[in-house]
Protein backbone atom coordinates (compact mmCIF):
# COMPACT_ATOMS: atom_id res chain seq x y z
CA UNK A 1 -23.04 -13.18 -89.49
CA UNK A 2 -25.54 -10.74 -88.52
CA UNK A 3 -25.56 -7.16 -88.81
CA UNK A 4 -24.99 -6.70 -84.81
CA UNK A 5 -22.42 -9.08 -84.70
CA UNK A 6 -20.41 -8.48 -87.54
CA UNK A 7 -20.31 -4.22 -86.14
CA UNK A 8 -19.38 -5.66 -83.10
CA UNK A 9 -16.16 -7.75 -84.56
CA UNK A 10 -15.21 -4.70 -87.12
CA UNK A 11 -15.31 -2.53 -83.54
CA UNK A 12 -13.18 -4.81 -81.40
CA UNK A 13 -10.80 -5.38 -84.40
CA UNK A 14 -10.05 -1.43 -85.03
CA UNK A 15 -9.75 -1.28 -81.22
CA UNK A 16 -7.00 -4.05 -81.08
CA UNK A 17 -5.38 -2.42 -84.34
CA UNK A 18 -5.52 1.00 -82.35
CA UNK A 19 -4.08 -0.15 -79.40
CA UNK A 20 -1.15 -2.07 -80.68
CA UNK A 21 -0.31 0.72 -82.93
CA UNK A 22 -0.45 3.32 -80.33
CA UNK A 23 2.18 0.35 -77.88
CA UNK A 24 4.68 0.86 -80.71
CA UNK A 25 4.61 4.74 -80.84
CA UNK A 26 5.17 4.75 -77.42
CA UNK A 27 8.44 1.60 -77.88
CA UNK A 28 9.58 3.95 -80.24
CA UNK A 29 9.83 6.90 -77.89
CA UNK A 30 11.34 4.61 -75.89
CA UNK A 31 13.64 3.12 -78.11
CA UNK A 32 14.85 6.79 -79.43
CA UNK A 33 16.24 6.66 -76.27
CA UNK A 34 18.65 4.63 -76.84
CA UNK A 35 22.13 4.58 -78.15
CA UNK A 36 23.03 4.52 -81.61
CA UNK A 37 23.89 0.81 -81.54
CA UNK A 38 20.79 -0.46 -80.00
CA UNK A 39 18.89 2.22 -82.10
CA UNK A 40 19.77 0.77 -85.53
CA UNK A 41 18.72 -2.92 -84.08
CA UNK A 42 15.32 -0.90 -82.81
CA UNK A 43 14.89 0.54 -86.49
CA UNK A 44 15.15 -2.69 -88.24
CA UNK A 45 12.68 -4.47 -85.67
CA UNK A 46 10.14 -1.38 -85.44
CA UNK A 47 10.32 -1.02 -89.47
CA UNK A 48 8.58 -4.62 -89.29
CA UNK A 49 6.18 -3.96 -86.94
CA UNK A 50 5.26 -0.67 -88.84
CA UNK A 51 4.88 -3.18 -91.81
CA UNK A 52 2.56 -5.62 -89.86
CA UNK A 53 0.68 -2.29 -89.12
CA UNK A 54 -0.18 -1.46 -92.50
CA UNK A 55 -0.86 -4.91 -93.48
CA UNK A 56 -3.29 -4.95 -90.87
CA UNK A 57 -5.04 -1.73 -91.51
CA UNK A 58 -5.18 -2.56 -95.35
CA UNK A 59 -6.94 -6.13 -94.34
CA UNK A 60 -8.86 -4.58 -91.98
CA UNK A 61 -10.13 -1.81 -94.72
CA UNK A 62 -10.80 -4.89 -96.87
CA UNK A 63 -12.68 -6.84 -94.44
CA UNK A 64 -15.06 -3.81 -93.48
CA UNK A 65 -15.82 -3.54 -97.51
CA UNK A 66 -16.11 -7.32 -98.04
CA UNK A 67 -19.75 -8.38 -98.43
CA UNK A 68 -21.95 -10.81 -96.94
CA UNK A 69 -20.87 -14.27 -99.15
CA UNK A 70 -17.05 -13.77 -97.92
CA UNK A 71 -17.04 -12.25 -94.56
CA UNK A 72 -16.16 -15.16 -92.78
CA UNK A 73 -13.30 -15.64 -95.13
CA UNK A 74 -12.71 -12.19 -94.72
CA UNK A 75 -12.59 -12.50 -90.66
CA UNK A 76 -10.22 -15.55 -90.82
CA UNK A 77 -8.04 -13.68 -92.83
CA UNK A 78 -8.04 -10.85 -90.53
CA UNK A 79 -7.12 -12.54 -87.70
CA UNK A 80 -3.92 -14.19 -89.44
CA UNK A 81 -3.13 -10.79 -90.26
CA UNK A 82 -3.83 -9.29 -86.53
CA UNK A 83 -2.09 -12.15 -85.26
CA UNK A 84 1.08 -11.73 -87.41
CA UNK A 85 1.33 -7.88 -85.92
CA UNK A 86 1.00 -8.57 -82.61
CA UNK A 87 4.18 -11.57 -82.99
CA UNK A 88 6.35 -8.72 -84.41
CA UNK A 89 4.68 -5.83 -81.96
CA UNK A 90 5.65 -8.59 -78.99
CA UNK A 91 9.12 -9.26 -80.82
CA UNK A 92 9.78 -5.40 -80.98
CA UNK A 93 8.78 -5.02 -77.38
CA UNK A 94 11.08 -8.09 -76.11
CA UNK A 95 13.90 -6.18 -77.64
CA UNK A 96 13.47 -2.60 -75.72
């Protein structure tokens, strides 16, 4: 992957990262909303997605450091990753 192209990738992967992380703070704000019942189901569901979160950001630290010979090993990896926090960002967001 060239230089270009592999910027490009890091930069649209930080900006999906971003943006999912910054859909949960606001489903939390919404979620604190909500009664104690509801907020203890909320807590469980938006522990998980905080998980994903860091999982991501870790892989995604990872993948920025990784060199040339496993980038694209790297990328694939990444986008397991991505995909598993957006599942439990959508799951989270299904149950606001």
């Amino acid at each position: 992957m060239t230089t270009n192209a592999r910027a490009e990738y890091t930069t649209r992967m930080k900006h999906q990262l971003d943006e999912l992380n910054s859909k949960i703070d606001q489903l939390e704000a919404k979620a604190a909303k909500a009664n104690q019942e509801v907020m203890q189901t909320y807590q469980a569901e938006l522990a998980k997605a905080r998980k994903e979160s860091q999982l991501a950001s870790a892989k995604f630290a990872e993948m920025k450091a990784a060199g040339e010979d496993s980038w694209d090993k790297m990328t694939a990896e990444m986008e397991k990753v991505r995909d598993a926090f957006v599942h439990s960002f959508s799951y989270f967001k299904s149950q606001v």
